[in-house]
C-alpha atoms as a PDB file:
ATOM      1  CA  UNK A   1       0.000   0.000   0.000  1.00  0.00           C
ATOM      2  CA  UNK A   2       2.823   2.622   0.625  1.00  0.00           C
ATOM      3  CA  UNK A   3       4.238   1.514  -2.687  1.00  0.00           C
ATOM      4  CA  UNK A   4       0.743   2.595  -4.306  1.00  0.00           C
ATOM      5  CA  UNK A   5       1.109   5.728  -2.237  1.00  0.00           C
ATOM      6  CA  UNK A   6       4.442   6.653  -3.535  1.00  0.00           C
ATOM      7  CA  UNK A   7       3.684   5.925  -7.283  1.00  0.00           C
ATOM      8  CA  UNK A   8       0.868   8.226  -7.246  1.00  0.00           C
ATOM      9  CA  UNK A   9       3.149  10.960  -6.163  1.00  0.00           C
ATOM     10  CA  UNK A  10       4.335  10.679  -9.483  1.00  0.00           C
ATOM     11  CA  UNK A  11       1.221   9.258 -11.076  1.00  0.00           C
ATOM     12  CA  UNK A  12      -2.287   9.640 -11.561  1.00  0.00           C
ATOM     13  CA  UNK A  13      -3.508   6.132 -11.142  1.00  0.00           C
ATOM     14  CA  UNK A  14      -1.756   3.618  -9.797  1.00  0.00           C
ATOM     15  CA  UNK A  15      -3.177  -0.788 -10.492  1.00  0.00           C
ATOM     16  CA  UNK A  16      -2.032  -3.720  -9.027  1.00  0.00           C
ATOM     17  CA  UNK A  17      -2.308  -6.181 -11.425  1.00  0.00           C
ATOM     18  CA  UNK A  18      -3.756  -9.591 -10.838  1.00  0.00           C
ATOM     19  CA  UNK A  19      -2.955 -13.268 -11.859  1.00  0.00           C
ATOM     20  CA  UNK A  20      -6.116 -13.504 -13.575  1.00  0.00           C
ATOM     21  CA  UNK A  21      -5.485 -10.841 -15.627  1.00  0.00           C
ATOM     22  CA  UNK A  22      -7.796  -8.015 -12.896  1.00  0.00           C
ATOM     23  CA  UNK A  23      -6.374  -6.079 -10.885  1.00  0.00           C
ATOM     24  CA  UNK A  24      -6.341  -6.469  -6.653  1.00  0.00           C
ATOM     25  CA  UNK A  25      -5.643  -2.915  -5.901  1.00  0.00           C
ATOM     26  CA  UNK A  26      -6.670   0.448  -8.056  1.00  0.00           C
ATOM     27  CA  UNK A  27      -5.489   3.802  -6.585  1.00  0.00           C
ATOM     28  CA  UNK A  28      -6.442   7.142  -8.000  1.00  0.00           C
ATOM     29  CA  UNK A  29      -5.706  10.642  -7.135  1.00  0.00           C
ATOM     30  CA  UNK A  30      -9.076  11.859  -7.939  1.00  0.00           C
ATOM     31  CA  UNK A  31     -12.516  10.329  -9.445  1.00  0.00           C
ATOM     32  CA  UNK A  32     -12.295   9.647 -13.373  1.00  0.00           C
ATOM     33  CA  UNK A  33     -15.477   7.600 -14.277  1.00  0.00           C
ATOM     34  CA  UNK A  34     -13.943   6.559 -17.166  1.00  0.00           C
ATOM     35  CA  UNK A  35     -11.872   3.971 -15.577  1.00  0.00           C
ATOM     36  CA  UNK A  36     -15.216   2.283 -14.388  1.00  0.00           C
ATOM     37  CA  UNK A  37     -17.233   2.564 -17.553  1.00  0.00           C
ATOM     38  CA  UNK A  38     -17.480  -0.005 -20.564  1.00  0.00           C
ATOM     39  CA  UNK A  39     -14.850  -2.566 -18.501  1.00  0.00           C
ATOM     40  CA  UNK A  40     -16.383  -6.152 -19.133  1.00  0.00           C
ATOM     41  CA  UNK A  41     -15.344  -7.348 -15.288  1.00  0.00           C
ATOM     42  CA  UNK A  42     -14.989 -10.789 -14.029  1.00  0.00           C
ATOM     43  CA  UNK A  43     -13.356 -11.507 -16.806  1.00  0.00           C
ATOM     44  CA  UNK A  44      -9.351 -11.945 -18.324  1.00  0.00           C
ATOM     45  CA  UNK A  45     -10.047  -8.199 -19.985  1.00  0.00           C
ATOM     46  CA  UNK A  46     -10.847  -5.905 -16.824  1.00  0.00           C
ATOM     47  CA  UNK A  47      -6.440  -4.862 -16.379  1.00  0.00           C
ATOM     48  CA  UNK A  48      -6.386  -4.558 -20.530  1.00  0.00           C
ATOM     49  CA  UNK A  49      -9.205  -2.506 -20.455  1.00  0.00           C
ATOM     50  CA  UNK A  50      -8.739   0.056 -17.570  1.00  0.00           C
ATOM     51  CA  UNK A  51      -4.743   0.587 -18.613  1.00  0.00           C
ATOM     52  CA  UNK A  52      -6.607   1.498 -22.195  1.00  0.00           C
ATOM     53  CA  UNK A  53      -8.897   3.541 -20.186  1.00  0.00           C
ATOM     54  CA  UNK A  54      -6.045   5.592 -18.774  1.00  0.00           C
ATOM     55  CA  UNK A  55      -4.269   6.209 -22.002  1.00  0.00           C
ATOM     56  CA  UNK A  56      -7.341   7.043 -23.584  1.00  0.00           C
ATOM     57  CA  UNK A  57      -8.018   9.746 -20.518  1.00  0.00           C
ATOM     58  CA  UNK A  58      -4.442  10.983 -20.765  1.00  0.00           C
ATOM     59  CA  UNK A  59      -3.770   9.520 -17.500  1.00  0.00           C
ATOM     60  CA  UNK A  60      -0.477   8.133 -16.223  1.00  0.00           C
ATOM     61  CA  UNK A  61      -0.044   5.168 -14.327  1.00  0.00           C
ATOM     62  CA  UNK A  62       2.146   2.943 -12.618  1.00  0.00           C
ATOM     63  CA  UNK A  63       1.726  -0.860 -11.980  1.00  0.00           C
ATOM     64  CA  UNK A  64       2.846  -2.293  -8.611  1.00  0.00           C
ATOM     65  CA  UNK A  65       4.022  -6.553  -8.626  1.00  0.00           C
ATOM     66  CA  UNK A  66       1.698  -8.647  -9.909  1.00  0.00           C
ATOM     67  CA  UNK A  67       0.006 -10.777  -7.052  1.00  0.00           C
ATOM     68  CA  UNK A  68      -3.302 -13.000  -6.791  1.00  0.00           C
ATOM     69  CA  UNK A  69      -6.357 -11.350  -5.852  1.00  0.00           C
ATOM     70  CA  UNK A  70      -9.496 -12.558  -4.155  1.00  0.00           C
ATOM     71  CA  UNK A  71     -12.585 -12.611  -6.281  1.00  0.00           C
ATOM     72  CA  UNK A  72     -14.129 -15.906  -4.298  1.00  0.00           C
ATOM     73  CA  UNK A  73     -14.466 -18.091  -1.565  1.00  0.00           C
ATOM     74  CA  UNK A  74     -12.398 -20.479  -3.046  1.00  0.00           C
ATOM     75  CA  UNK A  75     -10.040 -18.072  -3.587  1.00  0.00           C
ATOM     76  CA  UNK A  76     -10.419 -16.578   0.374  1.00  0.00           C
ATOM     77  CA  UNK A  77      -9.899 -20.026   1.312  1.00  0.00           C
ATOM     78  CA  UNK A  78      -6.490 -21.383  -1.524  1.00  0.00           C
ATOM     79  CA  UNK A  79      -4.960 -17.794   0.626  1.00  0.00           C
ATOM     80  CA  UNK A  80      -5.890 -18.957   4.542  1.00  0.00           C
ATOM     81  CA  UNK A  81      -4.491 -22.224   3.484  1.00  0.00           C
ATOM     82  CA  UNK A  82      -1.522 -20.634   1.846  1.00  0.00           C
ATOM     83  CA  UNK A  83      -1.089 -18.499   5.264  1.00  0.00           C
ATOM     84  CA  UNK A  84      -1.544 -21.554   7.421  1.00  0.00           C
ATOM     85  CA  UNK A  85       1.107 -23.516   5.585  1.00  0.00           C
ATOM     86  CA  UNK A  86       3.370 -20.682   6.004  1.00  0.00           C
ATOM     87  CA  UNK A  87       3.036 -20.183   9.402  1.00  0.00           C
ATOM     88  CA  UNK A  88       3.544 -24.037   9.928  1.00  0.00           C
ATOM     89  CA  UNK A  89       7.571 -23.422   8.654  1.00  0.00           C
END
């Protein structure tokens, strides 16, 4: 999240894209509508299709690491088990 915070110092969106091709975090320094509008979501297109919504609004942006996102409650659960693993070494 402070990463996010720093590139939109610089920035005037800032995604974090997702395995699946979304995006798990999308910071902004101000409202633009257009990076909500005509975006076919749950599906592989919803990154593609915001970053072309920022060019086409003359917006910069940076992209943080990309890392899986939670869309599910399979997905909630693949992460607590993921976590619990972890914690196990």
């Amino acid at each position: 999240i402070e990463d996010a915070f720093d590139m939109l110092l610089q920035n005037d969106a800032v995604l974090g894209p997702a395995h699946d091709d979304g995006y798990y975090l999308l910071g902004i320094k101000k409202m633009y509508a257009e990076l909500f509008s005509n975006i076919k979501w749950s599906t592989d297109k919803v990154l593609s299709q915001t970053l072309a919504a920022c060019e086409h609004a003359g917006l910069s942006y940076g992209l943080l690491p990309k890392l899986i996102d939670i869309d599910t409650e399979a997905d909630l659960n693949s992460m607590q088990h993921f976590f619990s693993r972890k914690d196990a070494t």
